[in-house]
C-alpha atoms as a PDB file:
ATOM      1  CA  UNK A   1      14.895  10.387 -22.033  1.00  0.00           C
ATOM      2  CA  UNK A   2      17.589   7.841 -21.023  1.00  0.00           C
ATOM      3  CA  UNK A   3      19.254   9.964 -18.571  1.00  0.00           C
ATOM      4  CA  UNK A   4      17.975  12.391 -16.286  1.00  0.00           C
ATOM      5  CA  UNK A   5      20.307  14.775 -13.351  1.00  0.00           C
ATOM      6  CA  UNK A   6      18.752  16.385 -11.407  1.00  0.00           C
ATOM      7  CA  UNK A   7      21.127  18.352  -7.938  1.00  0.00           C
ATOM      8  CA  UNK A   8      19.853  18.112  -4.694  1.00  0.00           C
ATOM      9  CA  UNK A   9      20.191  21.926  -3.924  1.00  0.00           C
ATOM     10  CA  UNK A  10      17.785  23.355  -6.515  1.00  0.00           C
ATOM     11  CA  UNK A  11      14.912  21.051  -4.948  1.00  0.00           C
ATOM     12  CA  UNK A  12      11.939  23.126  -4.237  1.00  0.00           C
ATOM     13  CA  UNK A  13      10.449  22.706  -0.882  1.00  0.00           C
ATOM     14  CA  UNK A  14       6.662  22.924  -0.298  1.00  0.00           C
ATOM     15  CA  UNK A  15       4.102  21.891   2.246  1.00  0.00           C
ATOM     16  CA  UNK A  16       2.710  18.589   1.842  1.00  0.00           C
ATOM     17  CA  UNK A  17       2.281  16.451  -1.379  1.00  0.00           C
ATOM     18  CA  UNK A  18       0.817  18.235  -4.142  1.00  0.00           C
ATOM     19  CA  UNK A  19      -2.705  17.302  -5.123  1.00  0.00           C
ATOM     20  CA  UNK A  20      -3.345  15.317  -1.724  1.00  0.00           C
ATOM     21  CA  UNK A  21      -4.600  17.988   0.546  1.00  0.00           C
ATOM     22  CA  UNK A  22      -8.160  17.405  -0.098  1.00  0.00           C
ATOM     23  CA  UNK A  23      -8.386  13.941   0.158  1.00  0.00           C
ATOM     24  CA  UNK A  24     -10.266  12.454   2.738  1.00  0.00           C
ATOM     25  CA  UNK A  25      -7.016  10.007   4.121  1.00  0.00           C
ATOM     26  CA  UNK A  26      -6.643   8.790   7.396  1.00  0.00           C
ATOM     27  CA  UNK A  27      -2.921  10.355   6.786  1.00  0.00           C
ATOM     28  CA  UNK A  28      -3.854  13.495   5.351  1.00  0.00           C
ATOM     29  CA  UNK A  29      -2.875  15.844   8.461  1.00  0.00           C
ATOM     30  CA  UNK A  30       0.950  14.093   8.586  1.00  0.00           C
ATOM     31  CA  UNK A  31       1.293  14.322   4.366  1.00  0.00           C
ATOM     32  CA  UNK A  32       0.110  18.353   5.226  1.00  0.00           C
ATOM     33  CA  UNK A  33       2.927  18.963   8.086  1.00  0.00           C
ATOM     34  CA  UNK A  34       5.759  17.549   6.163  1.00  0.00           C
ATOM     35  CA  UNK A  35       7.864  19.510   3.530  1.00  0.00           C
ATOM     36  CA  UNK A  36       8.376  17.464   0.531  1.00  0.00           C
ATOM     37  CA  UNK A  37      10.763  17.840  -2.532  1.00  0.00           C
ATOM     38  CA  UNK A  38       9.445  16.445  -6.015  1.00  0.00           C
ATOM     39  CA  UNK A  39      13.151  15.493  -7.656  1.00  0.00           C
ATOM     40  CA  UNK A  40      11.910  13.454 -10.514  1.00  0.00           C
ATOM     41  CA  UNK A  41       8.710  12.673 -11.910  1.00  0.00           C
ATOM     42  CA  UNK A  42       9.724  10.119 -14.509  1.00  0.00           C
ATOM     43  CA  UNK A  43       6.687   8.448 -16.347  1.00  0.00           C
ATOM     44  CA  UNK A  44       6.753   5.123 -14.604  1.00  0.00           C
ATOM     45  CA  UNK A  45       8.387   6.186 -11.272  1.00  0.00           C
ATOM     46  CA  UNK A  46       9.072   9.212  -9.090  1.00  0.00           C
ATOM     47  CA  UNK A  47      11.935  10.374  -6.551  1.00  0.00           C
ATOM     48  CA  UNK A  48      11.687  12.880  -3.927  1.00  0.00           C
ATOM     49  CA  UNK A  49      12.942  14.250  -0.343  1.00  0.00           C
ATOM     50  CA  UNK A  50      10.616  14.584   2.309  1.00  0.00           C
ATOM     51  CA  UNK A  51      10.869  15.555   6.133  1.00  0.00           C
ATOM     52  CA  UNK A  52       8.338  14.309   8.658  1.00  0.00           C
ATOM     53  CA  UNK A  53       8.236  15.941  12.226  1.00  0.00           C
ATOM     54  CA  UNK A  54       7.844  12.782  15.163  1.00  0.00           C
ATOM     55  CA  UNK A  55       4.592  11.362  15.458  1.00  0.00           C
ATOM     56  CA  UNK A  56       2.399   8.320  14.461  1.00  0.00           C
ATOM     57  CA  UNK A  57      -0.001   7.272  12.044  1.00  0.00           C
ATOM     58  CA  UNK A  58      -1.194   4.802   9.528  1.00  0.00           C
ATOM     59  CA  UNK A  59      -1.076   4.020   5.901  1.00  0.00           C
ATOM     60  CA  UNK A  60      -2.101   2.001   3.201  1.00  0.00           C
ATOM     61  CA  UNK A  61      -0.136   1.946   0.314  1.00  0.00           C
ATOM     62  CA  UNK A  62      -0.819   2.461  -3.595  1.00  0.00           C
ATOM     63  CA  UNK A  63       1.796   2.264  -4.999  1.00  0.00           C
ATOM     64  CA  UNK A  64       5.688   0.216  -4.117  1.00  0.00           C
ATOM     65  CA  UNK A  65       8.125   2.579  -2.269  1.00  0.00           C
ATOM     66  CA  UNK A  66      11.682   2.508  -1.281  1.00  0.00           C
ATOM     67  CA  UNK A  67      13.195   4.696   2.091  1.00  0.00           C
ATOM     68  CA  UNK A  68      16.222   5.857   2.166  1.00  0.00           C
ATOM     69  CA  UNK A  69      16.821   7.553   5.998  1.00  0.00           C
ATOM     70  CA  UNK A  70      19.272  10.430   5.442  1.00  0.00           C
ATOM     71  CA  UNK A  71      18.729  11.633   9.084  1.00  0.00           C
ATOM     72  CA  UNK A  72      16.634  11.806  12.182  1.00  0.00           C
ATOM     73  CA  UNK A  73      14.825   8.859  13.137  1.00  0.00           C
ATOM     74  CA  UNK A  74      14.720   6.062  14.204  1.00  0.00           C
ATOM     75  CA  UNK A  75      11.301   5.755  12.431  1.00  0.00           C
ATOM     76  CA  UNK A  76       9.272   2.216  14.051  1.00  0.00           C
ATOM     77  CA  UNK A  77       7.484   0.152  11.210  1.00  0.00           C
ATOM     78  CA  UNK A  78       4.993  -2.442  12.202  1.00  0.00           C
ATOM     79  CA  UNK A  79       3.341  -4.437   9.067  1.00  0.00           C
ATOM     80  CA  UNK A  80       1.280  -8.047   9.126  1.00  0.00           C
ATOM     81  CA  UNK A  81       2.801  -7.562  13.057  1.00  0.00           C
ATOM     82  CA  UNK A  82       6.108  -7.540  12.487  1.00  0.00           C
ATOM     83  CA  UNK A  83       8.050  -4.296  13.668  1.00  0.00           C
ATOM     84  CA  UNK A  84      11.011  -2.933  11.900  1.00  0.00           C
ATOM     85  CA  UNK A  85      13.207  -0.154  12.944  1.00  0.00           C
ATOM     86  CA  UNK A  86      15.086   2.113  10.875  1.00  0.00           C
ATOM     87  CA  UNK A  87      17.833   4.523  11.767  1.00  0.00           C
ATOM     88  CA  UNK A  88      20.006   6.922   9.397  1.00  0.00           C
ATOM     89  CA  UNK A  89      21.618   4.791   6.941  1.00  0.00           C
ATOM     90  CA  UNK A  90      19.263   2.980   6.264  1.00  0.00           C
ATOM     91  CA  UNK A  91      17.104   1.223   3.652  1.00  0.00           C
ATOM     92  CA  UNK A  92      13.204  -0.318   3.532  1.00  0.00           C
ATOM     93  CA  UNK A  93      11.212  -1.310   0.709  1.00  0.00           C
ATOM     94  CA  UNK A  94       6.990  -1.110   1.156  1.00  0.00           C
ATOM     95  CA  UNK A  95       5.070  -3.060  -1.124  1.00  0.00           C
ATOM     96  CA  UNK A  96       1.653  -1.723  -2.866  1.00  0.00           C
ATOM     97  CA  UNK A  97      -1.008  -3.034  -0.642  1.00  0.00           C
ATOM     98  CA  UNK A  98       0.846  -3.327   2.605  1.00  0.00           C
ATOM     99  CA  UNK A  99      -0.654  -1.714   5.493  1.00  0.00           C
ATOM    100  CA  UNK A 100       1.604   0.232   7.902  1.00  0.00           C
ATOM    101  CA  UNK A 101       1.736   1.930  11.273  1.00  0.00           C
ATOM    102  CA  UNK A 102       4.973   4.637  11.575  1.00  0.00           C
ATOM    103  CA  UNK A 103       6.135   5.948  14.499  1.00  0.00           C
ATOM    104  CA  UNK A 104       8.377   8.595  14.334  1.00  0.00           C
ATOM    105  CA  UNK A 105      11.131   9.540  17.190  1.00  0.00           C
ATOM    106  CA  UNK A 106      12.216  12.201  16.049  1.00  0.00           C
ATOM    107  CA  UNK A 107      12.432  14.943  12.469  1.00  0.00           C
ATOM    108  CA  UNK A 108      13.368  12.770   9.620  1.00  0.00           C
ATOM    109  CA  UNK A 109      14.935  13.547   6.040  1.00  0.00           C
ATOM    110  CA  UNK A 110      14.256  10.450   3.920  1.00  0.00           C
ATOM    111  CA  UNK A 111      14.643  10.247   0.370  1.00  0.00           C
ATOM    112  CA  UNK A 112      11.926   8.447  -1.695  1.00  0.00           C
ATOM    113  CA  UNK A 113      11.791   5.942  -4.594  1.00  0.00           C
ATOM    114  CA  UNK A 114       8.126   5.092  -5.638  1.00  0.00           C
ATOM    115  CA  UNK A 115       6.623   3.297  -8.403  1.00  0.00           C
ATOM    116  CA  UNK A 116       4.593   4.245 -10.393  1.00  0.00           C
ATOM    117  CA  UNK A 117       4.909   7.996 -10.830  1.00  0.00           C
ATOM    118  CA  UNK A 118       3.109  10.525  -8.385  1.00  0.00           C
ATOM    119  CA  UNK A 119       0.554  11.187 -11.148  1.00  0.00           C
ATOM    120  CA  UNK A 120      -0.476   7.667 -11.135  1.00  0.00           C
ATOM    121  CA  UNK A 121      -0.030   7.424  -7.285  1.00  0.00           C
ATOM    122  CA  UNK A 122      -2.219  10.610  -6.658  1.00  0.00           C
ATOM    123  CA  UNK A 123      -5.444   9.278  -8.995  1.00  0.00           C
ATOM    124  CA  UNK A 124      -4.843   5.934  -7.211  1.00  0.00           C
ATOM    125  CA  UNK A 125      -5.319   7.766  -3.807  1.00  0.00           C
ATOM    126  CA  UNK A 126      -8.320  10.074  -5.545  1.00  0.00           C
ATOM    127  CA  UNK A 127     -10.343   7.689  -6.500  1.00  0.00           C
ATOM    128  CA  UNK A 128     -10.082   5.818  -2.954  1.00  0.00           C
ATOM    129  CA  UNK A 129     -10.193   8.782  -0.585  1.00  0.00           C
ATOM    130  CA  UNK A 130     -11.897  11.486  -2.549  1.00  0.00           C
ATOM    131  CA  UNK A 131     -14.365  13.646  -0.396  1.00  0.00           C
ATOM    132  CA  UNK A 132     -17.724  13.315  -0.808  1.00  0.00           C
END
């Protein structure tokens, strides 16, 4: 399909990131509290909304992801020791592999670029953090 619309206003909200709630991640609570929004689901990359309430945690990533900070913030990256901050406006890219501590100030509305697709990103994640 070489083109593909999709309006912001018929996203469908849910709790946390479907397929992920059983994984054993050190993550797993924050992924549960925030309300995502599955836009696209292409076959080599995915785009979604997501809202995170203020807090901290870690993650490693599987997959390479771009931010986009619609509102809320500022959200405090620290990678390899290097801290970033992001306010509304916006960009930051995450490479697969990195390792990352977030802190976020305050509720956030980001909107989400990833490569691959969730699918792909989701078996990734299952096959590292799958209870035992």
């Amino acid at each position: 399909m070489p083109v593909i619309l999709k309006k912001s206003e018929a996203a469908e909200w849910q709790d946390g990131y479907p397929g992920m709630d059983d994984l054993d991640m050190p993550h797993v609570e924050v992924l549960k509290n925030a309300k995502t929004a599955l836009i696209i689901n292409g076959e080599h990359f995915a785009v979604g909304l997501e809202k995170y309430k203020p807090g901290s945690f870690d993650s490693h990533y599987e997959c390479d992801e771009v931010y986009y900070l619609i509102s809320g913030g500022p959200i405090k990256v620290t990678c390899e020791g290097e801290t970033f901050v992001q306010k509304p406006g916006d960009f930051m890219y995450i490479s697969k592999e990195s390792d990352v501590h977030f802190e976020i100030g305050n509720e956030m509305f980001i909107i989400t670029f990833v490569y691959p697709s969730l699918g792909e990103i989701v078996e990734r994640y299952r096959k590292k953090y799958k209870k035992r």
